[in-house]
N, C-alpha and C. Protein backbone atom coordinates (compact mmCIF):
# COMPACT_ATOMS: atom_id res chain seq x y z
N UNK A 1 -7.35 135.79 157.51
CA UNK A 1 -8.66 136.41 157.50
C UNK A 1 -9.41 135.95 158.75
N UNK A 2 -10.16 136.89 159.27
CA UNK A 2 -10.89 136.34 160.63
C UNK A 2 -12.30 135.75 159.57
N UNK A 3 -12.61 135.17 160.42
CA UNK A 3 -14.31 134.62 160.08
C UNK A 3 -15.04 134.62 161.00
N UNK A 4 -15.97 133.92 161.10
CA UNK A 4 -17.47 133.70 162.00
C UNK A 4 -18.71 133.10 161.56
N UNK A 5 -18.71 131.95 162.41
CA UNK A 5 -20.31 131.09 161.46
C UNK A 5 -21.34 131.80 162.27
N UNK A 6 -22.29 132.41 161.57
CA UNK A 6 -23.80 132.58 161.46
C UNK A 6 -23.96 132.16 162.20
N UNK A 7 -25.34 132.65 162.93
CA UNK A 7 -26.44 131.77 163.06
C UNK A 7 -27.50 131.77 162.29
N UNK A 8 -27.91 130.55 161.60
CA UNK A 8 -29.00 130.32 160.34
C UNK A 8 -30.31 129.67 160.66
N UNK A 9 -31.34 129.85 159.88
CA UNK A 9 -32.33 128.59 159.90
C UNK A 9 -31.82 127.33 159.57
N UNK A 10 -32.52 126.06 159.84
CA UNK A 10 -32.30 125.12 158.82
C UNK A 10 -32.23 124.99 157.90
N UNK A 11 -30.57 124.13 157.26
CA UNK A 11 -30.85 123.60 155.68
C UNK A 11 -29.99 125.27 155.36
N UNK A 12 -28.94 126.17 156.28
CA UNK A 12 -28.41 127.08 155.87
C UNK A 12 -27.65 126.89 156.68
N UNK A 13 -25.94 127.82 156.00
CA UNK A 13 -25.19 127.72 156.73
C UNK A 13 -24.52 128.91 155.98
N UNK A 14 -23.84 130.23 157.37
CA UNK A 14 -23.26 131.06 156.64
C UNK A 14 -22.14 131.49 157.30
N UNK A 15 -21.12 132.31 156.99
CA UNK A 15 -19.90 132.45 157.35
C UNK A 15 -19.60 134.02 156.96
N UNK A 16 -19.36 134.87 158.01
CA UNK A 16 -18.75 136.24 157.70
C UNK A 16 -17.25 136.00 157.86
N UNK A 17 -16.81 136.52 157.00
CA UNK A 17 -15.69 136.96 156.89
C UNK A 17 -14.94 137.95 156.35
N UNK A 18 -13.83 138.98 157.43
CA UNK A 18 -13.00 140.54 156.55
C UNK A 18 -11.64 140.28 157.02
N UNK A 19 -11.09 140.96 155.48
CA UNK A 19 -9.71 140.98 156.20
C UNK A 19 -9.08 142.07 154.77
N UNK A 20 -8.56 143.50 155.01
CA UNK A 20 -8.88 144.57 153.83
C UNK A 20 -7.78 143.93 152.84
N UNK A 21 -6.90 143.31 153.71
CA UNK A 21 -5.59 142.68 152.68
C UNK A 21 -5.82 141.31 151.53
N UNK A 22 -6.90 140.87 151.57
CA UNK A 22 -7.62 140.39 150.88
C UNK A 22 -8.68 141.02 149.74
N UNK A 23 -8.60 140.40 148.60
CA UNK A 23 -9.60 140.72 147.36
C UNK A 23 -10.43 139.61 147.80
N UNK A 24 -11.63 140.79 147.07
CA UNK A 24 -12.95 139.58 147.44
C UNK A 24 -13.23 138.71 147.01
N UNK A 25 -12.69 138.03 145.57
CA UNK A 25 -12.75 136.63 145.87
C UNK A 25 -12.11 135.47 146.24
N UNK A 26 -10.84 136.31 147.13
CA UNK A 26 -10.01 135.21 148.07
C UNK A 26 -11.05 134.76 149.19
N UNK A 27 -11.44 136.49 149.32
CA UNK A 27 -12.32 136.59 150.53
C UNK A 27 -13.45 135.28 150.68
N UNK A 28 -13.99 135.45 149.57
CA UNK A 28 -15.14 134.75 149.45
C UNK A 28 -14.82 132.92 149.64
N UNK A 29 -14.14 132.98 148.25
CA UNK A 29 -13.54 131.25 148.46
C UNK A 29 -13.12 130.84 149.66
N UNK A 30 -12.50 131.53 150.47
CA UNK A 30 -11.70 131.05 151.40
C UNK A 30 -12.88 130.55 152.70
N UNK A 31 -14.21 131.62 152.05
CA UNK A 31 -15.38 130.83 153.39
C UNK A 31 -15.94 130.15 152.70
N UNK A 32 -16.13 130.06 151.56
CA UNK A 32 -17.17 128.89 151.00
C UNK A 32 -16.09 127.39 151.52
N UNK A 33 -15.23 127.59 150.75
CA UNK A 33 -13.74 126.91 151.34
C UNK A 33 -14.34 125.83 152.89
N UNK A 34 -14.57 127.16 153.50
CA UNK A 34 -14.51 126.52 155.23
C UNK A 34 -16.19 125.69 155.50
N UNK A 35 -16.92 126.50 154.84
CA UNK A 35 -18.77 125.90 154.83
C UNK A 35 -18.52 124.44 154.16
N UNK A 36 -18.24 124.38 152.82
CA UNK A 36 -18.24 123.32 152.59
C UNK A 36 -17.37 121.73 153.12
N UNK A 37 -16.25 122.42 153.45
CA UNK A 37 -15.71 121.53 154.05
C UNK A 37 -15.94 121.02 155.57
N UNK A 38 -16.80 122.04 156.44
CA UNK A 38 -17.31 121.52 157.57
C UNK A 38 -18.55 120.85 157.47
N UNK A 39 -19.35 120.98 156.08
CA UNK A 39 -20.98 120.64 155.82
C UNK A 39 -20.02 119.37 155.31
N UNK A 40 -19.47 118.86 154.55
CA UNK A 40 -19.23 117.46 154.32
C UNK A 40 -18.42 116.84 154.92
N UNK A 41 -18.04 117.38 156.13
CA UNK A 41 -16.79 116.37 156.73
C UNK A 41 -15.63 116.01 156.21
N UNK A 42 -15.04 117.06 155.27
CA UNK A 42 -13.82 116.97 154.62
C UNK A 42 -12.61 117.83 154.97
N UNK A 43 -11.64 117.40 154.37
CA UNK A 43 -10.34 118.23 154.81
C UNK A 43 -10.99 119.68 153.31
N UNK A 44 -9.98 120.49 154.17
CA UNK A 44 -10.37 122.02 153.10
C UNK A 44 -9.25 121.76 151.37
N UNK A 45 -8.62 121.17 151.94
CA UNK A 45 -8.00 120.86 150.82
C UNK A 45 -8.04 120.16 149.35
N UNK A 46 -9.69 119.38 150.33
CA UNK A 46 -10.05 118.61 149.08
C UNK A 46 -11.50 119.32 148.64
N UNK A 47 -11.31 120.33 148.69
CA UNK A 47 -12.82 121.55 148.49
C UNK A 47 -12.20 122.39 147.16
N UNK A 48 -12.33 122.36 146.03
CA UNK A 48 -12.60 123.32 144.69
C UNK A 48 -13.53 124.19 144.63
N UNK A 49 -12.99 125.64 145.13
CA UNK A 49 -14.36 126.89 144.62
C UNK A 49 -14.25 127.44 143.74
N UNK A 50 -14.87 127.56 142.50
CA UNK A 50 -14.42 128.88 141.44
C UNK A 50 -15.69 129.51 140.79
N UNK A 51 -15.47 130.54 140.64
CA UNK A 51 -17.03 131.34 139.82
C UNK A 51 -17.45 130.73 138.75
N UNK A 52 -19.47 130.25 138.66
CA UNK A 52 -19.69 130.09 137.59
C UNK A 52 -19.62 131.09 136.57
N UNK A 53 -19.43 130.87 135.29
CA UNK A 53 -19.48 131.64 134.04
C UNK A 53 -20.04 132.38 133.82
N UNK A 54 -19.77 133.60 133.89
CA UNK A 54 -21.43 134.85 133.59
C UNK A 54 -21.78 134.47 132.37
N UNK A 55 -23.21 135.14 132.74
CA UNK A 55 -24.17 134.07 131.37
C UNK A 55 -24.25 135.65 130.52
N UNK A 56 -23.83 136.39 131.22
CA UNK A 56 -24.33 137.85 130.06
C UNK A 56 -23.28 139.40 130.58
N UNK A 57 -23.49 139.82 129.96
CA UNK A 57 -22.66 141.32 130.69
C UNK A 57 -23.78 141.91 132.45
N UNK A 58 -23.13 141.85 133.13
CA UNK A 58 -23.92 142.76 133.90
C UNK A 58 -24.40 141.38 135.18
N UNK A 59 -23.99 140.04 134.74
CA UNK A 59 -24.52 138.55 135.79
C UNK A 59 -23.44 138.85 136.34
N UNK A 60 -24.08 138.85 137.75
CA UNK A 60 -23.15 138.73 139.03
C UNK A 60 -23.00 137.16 139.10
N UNK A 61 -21.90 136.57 139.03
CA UNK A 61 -21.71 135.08 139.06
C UNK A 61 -21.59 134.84 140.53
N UNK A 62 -22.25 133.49 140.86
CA UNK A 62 -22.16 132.73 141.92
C UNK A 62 -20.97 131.60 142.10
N UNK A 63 -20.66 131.37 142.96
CA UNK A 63 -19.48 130.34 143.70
C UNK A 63 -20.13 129.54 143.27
N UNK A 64 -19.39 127.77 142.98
CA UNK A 64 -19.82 126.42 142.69
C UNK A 64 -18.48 125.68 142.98
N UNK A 65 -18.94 124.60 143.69
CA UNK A 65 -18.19 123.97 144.59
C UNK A 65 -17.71 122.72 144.48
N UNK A 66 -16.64 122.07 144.60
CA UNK A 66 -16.47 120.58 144.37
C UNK A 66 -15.63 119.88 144.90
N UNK A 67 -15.98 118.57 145.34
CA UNK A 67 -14.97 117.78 146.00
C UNK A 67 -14.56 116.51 144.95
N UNK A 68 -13.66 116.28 145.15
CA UNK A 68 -12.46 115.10 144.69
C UNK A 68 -13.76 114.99 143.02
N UNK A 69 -13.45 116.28 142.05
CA UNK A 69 -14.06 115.96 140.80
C UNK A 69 -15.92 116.07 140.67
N UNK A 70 -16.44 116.26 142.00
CA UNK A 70 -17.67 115.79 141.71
C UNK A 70 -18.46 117.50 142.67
N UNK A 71 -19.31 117.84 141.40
CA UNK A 71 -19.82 118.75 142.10
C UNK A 71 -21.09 118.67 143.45
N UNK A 72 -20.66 119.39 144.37
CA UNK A 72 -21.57 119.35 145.58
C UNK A 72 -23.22 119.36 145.67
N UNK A 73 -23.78 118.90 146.51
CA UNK A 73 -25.42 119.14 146.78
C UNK A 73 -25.77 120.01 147.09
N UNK A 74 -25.11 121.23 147.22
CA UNK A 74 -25.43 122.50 147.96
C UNK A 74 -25.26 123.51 146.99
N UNK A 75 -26.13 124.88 147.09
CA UNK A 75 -25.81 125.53 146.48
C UNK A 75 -25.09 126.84 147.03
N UNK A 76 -24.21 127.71 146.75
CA UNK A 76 -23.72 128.73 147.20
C UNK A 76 -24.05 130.01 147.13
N UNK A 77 -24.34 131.24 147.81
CA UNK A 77 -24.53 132.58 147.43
C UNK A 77 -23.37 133.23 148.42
N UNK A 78 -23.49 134.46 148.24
CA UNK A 78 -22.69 135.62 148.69
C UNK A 78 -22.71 136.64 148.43
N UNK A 79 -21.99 137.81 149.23
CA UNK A 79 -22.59 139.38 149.43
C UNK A 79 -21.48 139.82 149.77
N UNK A 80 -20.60 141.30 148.60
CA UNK A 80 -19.79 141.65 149.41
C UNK A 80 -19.69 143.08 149.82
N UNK A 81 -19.39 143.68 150.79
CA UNK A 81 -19.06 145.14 150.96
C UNK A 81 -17.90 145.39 151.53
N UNK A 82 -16.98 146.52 150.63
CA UNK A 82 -15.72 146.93 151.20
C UNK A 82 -14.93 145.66 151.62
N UNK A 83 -14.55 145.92 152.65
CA UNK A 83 -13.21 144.50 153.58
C UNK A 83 -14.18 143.25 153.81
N UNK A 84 -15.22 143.20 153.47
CA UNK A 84 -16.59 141.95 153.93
C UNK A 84 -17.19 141.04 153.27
N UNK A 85 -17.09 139.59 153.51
CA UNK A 85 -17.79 139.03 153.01
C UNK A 85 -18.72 138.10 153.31
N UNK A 86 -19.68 137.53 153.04
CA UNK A 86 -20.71 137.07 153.92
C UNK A 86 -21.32 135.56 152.60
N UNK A 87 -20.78 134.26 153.39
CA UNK A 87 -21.53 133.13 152.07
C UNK A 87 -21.90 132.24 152.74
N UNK A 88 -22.94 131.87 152.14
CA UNK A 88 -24.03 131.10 152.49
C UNK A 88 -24.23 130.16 151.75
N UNK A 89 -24.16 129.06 152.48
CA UNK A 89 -24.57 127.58 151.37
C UNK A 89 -25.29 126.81 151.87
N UNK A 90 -26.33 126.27 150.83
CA UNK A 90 -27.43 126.26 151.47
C UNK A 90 -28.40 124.96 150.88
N UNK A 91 -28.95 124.58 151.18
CA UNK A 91 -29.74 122.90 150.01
C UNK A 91 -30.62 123.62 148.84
N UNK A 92 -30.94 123.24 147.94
CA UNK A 92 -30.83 123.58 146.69
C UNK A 92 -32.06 124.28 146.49
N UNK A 93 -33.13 123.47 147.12
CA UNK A 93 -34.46 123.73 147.30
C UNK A 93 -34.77 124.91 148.33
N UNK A 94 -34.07 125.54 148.71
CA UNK A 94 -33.87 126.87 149.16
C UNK A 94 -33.90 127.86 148.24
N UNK A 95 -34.24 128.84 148.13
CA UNK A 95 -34.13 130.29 147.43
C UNK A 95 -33.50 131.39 148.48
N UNK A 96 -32.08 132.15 148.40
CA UNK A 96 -31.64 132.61 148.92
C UNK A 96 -30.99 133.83 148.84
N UNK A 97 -31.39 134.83 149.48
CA UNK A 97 -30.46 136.61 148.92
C UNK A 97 -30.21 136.90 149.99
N UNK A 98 -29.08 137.68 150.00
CA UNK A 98 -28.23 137.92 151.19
C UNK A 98 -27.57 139.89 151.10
N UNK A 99 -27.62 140.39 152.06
CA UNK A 99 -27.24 141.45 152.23
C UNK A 99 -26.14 142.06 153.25
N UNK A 100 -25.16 142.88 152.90
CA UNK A 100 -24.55 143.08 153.18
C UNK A 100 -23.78 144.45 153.50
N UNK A 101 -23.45 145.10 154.63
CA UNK A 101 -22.76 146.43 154.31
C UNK A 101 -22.69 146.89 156.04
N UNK A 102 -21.99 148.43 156.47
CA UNK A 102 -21.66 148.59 157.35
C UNK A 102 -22.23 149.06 157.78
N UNK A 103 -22.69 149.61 159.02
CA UNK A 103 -23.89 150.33 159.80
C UNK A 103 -23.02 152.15 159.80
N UNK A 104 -22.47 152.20 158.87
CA UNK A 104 -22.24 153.61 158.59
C UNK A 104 -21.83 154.21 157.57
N UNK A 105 -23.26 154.27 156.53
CA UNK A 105 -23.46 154.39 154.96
C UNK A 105 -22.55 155.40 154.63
N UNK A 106 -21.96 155.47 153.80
CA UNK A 106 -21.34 156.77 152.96
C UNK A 106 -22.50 157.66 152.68
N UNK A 107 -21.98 158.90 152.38
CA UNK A 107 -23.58 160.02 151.52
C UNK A 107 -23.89 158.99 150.19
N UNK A 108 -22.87 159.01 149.42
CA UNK A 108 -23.64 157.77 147.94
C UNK A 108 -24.87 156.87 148.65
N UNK A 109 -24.42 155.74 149.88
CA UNK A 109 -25.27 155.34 149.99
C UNK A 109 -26.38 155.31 150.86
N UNK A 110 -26.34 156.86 151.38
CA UNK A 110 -27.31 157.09 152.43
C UNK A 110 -28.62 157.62 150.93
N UNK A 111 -28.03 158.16 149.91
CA UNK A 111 -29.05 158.90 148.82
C UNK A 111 -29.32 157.85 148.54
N UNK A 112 -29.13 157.42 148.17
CA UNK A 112 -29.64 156.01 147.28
C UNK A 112 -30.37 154.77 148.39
N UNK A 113 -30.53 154.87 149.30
CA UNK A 113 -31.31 154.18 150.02
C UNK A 113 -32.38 155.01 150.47
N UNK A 114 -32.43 156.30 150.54
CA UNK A 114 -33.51 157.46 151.28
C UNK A 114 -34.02 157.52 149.95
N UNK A 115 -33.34 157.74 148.47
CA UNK A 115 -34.07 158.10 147.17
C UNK A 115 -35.16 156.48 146.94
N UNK A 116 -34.82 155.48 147.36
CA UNK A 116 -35.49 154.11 146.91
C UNK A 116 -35.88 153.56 147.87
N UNK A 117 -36.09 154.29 149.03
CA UNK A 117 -36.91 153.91 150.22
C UNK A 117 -38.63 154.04 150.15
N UNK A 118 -39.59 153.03 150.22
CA UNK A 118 -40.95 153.98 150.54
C UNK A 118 -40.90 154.43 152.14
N UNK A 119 -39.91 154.39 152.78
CA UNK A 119 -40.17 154.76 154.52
C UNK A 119 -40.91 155.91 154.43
N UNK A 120 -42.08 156.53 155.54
CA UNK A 120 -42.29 157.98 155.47
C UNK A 120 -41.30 158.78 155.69
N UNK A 121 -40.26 158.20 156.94
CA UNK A 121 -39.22 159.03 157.88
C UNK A 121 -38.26 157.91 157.56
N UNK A 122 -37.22 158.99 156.79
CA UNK A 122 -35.96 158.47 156.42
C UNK A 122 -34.87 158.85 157.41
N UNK A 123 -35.42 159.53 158.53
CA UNK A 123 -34.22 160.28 159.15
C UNK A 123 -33.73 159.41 160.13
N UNK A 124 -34.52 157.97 160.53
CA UNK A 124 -33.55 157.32 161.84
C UNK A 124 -32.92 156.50 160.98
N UNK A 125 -31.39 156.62 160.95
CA UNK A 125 -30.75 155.90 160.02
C UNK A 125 -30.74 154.30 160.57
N UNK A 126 -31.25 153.75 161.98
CA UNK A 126 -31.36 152.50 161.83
C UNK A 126 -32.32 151.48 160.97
N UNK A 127 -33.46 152.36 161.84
CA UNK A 127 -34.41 151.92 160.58
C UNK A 127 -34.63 151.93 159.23
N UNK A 128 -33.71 153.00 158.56
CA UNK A 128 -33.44 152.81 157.31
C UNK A 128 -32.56 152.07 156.76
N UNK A 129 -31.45 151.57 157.82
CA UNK A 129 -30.39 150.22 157.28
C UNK A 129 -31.48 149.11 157.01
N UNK A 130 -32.32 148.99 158.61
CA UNK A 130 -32.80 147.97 158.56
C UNK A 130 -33.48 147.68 157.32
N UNK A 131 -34.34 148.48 156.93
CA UNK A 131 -35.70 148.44 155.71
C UNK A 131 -34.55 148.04 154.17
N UNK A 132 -33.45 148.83 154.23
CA UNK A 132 -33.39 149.08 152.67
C UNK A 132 -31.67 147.26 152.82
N UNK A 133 -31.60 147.16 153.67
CA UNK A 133 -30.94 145.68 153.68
C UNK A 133 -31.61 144.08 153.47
N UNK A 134 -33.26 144.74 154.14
CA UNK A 134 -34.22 143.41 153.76
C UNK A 134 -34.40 143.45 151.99
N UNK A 135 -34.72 145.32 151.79
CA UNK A 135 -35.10 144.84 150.40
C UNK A 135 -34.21 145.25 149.68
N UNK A 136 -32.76 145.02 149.84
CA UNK A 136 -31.56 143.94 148.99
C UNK A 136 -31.91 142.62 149.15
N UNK A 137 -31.82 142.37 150.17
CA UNK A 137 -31.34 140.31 150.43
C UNK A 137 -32.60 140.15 149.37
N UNK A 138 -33.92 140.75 149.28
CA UNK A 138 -35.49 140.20 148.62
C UNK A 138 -34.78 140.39 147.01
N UNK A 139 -34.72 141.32 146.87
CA UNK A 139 -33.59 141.28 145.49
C UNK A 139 -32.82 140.72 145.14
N UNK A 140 -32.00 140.16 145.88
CA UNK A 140 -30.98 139.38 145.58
C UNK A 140 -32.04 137.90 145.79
N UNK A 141 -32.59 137.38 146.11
CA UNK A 141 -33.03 136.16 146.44
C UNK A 141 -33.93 136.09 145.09
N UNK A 142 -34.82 137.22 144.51
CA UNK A 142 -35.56 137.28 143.19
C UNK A 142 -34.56 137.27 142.25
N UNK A 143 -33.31 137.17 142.41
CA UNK A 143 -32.83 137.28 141.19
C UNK A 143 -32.05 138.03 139.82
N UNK A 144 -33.64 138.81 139.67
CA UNK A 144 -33.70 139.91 139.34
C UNK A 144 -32.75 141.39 139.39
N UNK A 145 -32.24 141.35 140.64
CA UNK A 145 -31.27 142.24 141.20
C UNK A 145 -32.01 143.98 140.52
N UNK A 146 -30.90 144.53 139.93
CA UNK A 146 -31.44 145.80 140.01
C UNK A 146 -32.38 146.34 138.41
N UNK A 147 -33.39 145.16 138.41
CA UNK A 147 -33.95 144.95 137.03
C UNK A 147 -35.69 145.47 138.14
N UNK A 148 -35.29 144.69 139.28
CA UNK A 148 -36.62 145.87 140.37
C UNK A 148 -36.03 146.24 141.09
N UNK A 149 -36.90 147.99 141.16
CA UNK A 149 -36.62 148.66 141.87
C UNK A 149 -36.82 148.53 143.28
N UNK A 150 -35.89 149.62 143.92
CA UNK A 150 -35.91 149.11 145.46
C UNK A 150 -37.38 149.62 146.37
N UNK A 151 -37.87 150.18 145.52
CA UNK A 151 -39.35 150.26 146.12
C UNK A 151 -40.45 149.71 145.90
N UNK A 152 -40.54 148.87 144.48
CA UNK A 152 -41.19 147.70 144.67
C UNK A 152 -41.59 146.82 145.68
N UNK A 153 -40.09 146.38 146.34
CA UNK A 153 -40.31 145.94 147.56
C UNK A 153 -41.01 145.96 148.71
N UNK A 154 -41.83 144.72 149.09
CA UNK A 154 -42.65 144.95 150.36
C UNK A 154 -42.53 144.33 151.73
N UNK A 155 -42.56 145.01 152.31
CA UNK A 155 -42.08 143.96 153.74
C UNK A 155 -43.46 144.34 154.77
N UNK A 156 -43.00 143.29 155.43
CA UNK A 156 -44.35 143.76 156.64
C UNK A 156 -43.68 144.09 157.91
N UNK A 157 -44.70 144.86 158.53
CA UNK A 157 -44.39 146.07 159.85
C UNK A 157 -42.92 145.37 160.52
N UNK A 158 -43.29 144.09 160.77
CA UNK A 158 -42.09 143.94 161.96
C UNK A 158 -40.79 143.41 161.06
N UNK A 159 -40.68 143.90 159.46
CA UNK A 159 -39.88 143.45 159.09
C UNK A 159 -39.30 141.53 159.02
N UNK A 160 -39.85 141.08 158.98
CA UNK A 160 -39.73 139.51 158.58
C UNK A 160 -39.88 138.49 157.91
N UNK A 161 -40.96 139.17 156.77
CA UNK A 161 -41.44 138.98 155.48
C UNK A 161 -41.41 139.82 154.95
N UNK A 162 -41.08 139.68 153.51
CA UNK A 162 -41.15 140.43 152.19
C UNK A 162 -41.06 139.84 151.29
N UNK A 163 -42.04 140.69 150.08
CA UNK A 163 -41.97 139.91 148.53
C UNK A 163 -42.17 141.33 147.74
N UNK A 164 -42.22 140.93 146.67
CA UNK A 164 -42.12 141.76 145.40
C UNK A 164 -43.70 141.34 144.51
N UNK A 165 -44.49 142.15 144.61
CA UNK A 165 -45.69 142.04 144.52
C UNK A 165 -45.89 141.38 142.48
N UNK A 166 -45.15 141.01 142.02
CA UNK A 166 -45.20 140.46 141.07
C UNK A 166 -45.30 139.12 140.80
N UNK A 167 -44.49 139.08 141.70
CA UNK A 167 -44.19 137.30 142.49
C UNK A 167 -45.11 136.38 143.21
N UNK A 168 -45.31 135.35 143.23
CA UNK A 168 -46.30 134.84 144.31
C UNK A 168 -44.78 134.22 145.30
N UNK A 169 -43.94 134.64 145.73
CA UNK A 169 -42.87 133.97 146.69
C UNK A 169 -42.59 135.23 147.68
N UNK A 170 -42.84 134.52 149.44
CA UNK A 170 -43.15 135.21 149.97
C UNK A 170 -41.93 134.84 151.02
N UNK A 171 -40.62 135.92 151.44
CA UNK A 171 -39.26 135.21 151.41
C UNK A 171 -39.49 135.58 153.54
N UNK A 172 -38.83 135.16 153.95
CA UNK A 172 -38.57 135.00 155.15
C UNK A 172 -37.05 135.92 155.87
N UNK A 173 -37.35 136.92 156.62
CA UNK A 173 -36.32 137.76 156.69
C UNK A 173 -35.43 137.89 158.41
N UNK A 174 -33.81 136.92 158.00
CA UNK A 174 -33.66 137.20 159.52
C UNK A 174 -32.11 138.22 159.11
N UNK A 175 -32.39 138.44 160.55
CA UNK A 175 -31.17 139.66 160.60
C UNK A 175 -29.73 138.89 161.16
N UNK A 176 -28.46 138.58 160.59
CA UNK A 176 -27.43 137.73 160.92
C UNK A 176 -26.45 139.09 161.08
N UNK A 177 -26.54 140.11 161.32
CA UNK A 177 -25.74 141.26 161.74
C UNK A 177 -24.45 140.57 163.13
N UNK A 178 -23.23 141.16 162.92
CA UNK A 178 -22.25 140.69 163.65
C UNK A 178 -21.57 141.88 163.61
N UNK A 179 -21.22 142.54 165.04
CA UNK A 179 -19.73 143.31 165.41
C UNK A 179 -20.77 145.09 164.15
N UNK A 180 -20.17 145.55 163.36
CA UNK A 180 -20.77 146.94 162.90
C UNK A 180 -20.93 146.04 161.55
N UNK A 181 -21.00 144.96 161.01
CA UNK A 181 -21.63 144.67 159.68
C UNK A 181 -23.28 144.38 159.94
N UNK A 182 -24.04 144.86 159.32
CA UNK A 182 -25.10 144.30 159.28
C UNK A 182 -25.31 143.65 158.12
N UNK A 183 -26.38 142.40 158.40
CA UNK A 183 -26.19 141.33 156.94
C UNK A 183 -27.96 140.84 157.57
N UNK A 184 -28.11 140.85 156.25
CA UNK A 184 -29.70 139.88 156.02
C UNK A 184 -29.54 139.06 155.33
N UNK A 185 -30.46 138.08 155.59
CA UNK A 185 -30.32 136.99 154.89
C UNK A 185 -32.25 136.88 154.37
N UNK A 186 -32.67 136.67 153.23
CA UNK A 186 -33.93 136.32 153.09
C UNK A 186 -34.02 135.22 152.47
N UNK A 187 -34.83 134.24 152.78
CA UNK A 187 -34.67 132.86 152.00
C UNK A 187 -36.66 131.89 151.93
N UNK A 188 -36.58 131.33 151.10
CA UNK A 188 -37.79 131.12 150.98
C UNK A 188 -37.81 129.47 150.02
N UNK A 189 -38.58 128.29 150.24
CA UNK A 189 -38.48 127.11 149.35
C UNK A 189 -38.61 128.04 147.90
N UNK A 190 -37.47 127.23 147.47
CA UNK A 190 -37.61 127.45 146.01
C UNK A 190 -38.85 126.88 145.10
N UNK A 191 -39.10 127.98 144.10
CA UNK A 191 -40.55 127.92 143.51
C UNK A 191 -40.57 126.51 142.71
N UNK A 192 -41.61 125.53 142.89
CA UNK A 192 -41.57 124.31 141.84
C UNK A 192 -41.74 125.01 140.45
């Protein structure tokens, strides 16, 4: 599988990685795999990734990580589309959603981003990757996932903040796009 480390804020660390001959959660393990073992200075061998337990029908489970028996200080997320995967691990006290997909939507998901867009002008399809990828990662970072809708979502003009007007958490939005994947990352201190 090829990979590629991010570039992140502090207190983040993320890793793209595709390869189509891979299922995605080889895909995935195999970079949490490489994050964690370069964030602790360990051989990869002594790194354990496996999905936590869905807590219900419909929980997208997260990666959880461990060395020689003892689980890690970090916490893990990830995002996948098609041949792609994109994980991020990150200190705990972080809040983190991540987005993911190719800069050349299928019709499924050109409707479904123009139908749950508030843009006025849906027609420059960059600006509509851009808008409707922040408010995934804001979704994915609330939690919530597709319990709010994608127009709830609010971002401001230059795209770099957004929240979900229910919330008082106001998430921080950078663009970690590489090669034709585009990927957001939104992250914000986790709420006391």
């Amino acid at each position: 599988m090829q990979s590629v480390l991010l570039d992140t804020p502090a207190g983040i660390s993320a890793r793209l990685g595709w390869d189509p001959k891979l299922a995605e959660h080889d895909r995935k393990r195999m970079l949490a795999t490489e994050l964690v073992a370069a964030k602790l200075g360990v051989d990869e061998r002594d790194v354990r990734v496996e999905r936590e337990a869905p807590g219900k029908f419909g929980f997208h489970t997260q990666l959880i990580a461990e060395v020689d028996g003892q689980p890690i200080p970090y916490a893990i997320r990830n995002a996948n589309f098609r041949a792609a995967s994109v994980v991020a691990l990150h200190d705990p006290d972080i809040t983190v959603g991540l987005d993911l997909r190719d800069s050349h939507p299928d019709d499924v998901e050109l409707h479904t981003m123009t139908r749950h867009s508030h843009l006025p002008d849906v027609s420059d399809l960059g600006k509509l990757i851009a808008h409707w990828t922040r408010v995934q990662a804001i979704r994915d970072a609330d939690g919530r996932g597709a319990r709010v809708q994608g127009d709830h979502v609010r971002l401001d003009s230059p795209l770099t903040k957004g929240w979900i007007p229910d919330r008082k958490v106001h998430y921080n939005l950078v663009d970690l796009s590489r090669d034709s994947w585009i990927i957001t990352l939104a992250y914000a201190p986790a709420p006391a």
